[in-house]
Each structure stands twice: as structure tokens, then as C-alpha cells.
PDB file of N, CA and C in Angstrom:
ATOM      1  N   UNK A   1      91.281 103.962 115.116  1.00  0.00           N
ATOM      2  CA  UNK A   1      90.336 103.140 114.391  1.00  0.00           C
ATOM      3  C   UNK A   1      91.079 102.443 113.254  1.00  0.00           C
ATOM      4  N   UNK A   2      91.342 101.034 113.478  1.00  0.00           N
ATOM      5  CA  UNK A   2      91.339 100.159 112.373  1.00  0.00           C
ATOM      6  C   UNK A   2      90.800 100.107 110.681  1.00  0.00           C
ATOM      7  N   UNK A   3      91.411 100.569 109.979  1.00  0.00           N
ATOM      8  CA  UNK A   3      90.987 100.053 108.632  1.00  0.00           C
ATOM      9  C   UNK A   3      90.906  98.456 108.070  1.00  0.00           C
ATOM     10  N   UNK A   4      90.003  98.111 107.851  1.00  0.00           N
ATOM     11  CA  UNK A   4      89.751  97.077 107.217  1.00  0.00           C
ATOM     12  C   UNK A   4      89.666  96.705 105.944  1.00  0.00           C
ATOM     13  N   UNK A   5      90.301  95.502 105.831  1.00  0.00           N
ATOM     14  CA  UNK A   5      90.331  95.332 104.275  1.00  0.00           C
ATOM     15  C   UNK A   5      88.969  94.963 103.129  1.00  0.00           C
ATOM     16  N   UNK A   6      89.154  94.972 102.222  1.00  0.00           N
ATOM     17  CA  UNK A   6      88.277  95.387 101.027  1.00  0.00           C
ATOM     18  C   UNK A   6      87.650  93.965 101.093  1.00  0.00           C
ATOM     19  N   UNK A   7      86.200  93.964 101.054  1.00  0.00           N
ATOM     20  CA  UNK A   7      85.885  92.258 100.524  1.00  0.00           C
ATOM     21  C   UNK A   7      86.383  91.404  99.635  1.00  0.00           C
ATOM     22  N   UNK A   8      87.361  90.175  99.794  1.00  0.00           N
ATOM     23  CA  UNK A   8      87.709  89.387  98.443  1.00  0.00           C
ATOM     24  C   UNK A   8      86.914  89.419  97.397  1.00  0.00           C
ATOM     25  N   UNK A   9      85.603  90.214  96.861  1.00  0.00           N
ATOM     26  CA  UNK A   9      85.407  90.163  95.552  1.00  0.00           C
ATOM     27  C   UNK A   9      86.199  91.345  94.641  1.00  0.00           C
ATOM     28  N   UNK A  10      86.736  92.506  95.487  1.00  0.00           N
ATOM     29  CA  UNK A  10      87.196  93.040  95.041  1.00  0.00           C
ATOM     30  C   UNK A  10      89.112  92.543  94.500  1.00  0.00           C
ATOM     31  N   UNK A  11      89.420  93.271  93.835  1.00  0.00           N
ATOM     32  CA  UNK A  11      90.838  92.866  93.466  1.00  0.00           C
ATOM     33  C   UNK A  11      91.934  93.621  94.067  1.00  0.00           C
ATOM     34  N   UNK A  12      92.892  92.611  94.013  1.00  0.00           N
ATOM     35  CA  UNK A  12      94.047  93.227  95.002  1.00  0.00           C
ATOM     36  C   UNK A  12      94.428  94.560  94.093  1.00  0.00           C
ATOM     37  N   UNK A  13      95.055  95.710  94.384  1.00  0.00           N
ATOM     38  CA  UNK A  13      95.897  96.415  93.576  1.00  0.00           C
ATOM     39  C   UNK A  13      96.944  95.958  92.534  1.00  0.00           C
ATOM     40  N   UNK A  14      97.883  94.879  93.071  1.00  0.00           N
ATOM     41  CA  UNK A  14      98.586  94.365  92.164  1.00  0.00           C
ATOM     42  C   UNK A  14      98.270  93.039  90.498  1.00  0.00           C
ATOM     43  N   UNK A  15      97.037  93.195  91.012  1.00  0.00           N
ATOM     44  CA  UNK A  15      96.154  92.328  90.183  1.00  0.00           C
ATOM     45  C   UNK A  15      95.793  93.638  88.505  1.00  0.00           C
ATOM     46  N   UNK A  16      95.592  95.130  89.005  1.00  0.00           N
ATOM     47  CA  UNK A  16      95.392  95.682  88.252  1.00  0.00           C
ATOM     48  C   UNK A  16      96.681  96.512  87.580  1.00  0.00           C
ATOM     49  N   UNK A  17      97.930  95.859  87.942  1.00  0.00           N
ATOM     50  CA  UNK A  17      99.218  96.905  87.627  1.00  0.00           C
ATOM     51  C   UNK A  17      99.791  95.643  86.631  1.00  0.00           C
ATOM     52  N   UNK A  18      99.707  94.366  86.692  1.00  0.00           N
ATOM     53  CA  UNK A  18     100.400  93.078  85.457  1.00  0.00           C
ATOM     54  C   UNK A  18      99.215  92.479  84.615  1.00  0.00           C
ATOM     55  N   UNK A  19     100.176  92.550  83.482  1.00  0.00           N
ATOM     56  CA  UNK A  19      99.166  91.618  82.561  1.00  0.00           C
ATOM     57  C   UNK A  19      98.183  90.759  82.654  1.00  0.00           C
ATOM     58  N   UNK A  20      96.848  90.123  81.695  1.00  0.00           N
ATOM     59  CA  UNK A  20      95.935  89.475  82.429  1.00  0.00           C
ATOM     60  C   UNK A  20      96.221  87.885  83.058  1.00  0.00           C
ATOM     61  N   UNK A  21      97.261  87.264  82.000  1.00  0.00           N
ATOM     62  CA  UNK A  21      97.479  86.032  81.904  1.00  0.00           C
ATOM     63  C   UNK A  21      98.503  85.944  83.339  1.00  0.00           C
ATOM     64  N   UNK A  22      98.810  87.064  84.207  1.00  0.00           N
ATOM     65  CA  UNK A  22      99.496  86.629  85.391  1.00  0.00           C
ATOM     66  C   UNK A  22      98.347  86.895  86.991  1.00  0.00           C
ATOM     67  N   UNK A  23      97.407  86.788  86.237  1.00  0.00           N
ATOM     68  CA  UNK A  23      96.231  86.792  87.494  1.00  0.00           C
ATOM     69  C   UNK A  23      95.962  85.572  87.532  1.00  0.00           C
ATOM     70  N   UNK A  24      96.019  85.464  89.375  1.00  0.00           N
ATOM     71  CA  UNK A  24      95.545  84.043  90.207  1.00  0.00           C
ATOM     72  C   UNK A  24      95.031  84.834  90.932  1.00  0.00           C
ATOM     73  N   UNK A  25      94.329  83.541  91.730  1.00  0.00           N
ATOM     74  CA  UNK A  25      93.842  83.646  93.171  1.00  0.00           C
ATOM     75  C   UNK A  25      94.584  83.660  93.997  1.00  0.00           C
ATOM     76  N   UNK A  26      94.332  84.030  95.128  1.00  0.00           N
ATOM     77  CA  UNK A  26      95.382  84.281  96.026  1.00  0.00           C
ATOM     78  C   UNK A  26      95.094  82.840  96.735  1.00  0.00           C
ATOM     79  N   UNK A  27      96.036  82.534  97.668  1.00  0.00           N
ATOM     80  CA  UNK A  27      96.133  81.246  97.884  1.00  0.00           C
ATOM     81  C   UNK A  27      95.281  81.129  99.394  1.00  0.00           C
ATOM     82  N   UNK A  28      94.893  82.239 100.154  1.00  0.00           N
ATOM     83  CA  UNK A  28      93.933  82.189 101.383  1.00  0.00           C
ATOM     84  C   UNK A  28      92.884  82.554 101.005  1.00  0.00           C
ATOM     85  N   UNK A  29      92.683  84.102 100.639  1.00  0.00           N
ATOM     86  CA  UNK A  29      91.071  84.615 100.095  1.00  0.00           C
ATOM     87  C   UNK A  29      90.713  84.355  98.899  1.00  0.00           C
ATOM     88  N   UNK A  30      91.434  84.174  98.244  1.00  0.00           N
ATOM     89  CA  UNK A  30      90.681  83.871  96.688  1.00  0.00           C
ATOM     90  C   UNK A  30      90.619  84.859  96.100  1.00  0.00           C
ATOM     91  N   UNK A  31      91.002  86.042  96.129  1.00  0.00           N
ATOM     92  CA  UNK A  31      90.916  87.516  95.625  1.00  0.00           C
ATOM     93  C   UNK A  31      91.963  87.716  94.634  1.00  0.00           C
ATOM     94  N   UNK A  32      91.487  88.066  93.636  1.00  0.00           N
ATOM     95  CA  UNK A  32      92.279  88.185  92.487  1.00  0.00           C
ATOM     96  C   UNK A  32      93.989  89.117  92.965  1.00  0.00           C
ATOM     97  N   UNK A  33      94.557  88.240  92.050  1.00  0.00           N
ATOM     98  CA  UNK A  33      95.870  89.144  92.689  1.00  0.00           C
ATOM     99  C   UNK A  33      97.096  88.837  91.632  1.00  0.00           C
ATOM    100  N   UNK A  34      97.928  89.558  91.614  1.00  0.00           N
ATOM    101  CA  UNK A  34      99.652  89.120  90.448  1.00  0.00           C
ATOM    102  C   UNK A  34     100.333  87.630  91.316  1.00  0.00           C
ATOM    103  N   UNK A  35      99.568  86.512  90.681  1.00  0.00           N
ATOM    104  CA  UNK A  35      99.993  85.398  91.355  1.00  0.00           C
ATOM    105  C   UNK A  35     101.080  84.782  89.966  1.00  0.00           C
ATOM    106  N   UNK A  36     101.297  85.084  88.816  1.00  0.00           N
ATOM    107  CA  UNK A  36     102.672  84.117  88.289  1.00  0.00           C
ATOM    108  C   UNK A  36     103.120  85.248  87.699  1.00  0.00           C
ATOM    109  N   UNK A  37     104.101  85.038  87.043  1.00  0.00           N
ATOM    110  CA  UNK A  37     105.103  85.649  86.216  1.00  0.00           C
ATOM    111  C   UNK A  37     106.249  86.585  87.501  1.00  0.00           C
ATOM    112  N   UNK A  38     107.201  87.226  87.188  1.00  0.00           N
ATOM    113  CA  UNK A  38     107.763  88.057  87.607  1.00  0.00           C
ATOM    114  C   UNK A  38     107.360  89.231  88.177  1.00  0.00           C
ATOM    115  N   UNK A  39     107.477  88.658  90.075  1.00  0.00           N
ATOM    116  CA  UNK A  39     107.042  89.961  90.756  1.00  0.00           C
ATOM    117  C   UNK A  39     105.526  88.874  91.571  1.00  0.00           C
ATOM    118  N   UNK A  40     105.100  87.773  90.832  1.00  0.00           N
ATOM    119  CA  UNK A  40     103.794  87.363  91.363  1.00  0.00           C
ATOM    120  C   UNK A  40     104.384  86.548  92.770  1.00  0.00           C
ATOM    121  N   UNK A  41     102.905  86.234  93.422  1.00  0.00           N
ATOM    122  CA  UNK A  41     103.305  85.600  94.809  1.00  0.00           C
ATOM    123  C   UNK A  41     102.028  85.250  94.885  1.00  0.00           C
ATOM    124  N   UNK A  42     101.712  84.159  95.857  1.00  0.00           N
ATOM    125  CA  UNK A  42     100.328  83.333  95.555  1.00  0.00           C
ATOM    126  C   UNK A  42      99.587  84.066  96.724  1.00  0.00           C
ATOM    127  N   UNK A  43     100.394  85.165  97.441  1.00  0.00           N
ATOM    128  CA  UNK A  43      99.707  85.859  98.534  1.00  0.00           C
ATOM    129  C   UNK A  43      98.561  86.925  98.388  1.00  0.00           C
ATOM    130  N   UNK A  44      97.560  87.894  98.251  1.00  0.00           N
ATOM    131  CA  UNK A  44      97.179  88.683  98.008  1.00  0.00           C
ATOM    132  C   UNK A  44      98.159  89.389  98.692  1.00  0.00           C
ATOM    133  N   UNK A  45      98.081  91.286  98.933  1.00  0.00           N
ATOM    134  CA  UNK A  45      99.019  91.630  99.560  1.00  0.00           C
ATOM    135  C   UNK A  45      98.110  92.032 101.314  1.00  0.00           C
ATOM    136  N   UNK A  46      96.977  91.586 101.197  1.00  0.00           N
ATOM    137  CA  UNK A  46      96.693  91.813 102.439  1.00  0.00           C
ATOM    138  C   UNK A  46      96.651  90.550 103.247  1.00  0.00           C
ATOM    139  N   UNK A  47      96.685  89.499 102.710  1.00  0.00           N
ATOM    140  CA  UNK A  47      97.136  88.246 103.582  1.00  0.00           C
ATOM    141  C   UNK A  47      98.794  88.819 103.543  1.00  0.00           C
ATOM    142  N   UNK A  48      99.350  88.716 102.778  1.00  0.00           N
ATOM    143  CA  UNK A  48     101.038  88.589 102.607  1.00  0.00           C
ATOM    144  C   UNK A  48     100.938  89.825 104.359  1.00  0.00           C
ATOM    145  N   UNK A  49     100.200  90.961 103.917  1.00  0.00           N
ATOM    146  CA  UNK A  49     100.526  91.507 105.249  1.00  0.00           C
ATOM    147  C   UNK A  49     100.522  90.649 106.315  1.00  0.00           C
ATOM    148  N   UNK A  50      99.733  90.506 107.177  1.00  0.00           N
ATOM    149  CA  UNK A  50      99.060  89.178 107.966  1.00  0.00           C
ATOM    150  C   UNK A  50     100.619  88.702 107.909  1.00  0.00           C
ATOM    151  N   UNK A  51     100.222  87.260 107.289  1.00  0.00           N
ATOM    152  CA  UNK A  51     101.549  86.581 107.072  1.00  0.00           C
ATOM    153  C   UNK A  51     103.282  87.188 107.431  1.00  0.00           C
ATOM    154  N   UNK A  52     103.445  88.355 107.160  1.00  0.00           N
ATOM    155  CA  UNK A  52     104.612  89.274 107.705  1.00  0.00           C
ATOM    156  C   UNK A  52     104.732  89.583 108.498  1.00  0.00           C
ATOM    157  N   UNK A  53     103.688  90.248 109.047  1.00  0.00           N
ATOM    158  CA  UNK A  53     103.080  90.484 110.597  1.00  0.00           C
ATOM    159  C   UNK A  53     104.029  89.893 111.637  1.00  0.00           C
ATOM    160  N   UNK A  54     103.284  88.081 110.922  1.00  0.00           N
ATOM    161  CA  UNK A  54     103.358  87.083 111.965  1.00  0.00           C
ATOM    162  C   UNK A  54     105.167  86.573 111.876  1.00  0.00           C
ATOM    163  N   UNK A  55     105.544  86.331 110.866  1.00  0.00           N
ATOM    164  CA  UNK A  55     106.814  85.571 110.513  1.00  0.00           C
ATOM    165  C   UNK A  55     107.980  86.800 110.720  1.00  0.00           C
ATOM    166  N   UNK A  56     107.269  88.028 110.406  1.00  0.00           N
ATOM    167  CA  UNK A  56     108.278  89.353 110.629  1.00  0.00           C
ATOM    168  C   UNK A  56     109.304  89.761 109.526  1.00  0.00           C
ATOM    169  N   UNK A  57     110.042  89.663 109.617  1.00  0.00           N
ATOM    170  CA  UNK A  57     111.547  90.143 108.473  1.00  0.00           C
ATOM    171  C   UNK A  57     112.079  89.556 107.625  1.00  0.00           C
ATOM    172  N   UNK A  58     111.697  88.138 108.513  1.00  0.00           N
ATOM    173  CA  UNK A  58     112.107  86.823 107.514  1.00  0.00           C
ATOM    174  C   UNK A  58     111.369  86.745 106.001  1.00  0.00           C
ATOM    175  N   UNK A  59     110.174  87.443 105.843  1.00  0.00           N
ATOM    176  CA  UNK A  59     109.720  87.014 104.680  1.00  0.00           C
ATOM    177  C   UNK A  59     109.721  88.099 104.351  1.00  0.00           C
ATOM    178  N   UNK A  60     109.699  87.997 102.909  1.00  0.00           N
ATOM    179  CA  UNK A  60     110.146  89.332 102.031  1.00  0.00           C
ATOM    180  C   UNK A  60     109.203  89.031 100.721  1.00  0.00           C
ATOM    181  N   UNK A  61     109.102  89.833 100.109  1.00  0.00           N
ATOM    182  CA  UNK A  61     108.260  89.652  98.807  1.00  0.00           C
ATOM    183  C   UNK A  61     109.062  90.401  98.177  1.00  0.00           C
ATOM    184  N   UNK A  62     109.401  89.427  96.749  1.00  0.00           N
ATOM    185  CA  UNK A  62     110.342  89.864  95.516  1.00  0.00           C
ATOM    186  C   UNK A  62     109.772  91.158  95.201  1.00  0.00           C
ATOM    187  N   UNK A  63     110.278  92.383  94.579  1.00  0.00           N
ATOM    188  CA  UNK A  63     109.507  93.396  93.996  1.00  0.00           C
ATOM    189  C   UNK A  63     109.515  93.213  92.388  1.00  0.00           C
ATOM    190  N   UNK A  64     108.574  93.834  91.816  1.00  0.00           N
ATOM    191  CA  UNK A  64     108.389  93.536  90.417  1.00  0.00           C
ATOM    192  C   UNK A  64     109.556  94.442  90.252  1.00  0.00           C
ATOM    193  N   UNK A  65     110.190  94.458  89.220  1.00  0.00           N
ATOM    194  CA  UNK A  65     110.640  95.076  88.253  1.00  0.00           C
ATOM    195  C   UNK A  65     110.351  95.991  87.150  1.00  0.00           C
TER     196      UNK A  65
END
């Protein structure tokens, strides 16, 4: 059985681990997420999954520091 992800009103995890002024939207769902500063990515991390999925190894997401 498949787990499914959380409704975009909720917030990504990484949205609640960086400061406030580095919260965006994510650039598919709109779900709050660490979109600027160091470590951000305009992906939520459950699209970014998706997105990895599909592209595979090639894409990588910087890790925060």
C-alpha cells in the first residue's frame, strides 16, 4: 500500500527547519517549502521526488548546510 502525500495546504518539512524570510511556494503545488537562501530549491520535496523519479541521478538537490 502506497503512501500518499500530505495535501498542499500543509507545509513541506523543510519549510519548518529555515528561517521565515526563505519560504516560497513551491514551483508545482504551491505548498510552502525552503525555496531561497542556502539549501532552498523551488521544488517542494515531494514534487522534487517525482521529478527524480523521472530524470533519475542526474538531479541532485544541494543539501543545506
Amino acid at each position: 500500500m502506497a503512501t500518499s502525500d500530505p495535501p498542499p495546504t500543509e507545509a513541506d518539512p523543510s519549510a519548518l527547519m529555515c528561517h521565515s524570510d526563505e519560504v516560497g511556494l513551491c514551483a508545482k503545488c504551491w505548498r510552502k517549502t525552503h525555496r531561497y537562501g542556502r539549501g532552498g530549491n523551488p521544488l517542494c520535496s515531494y514534487c522534487f521526488a517525482a521529478v527524480s523519479a523521472q530524470w533519475g541521478p542526474r538531479v541532485r538537490r544541494t543539501p543545506r548546510a
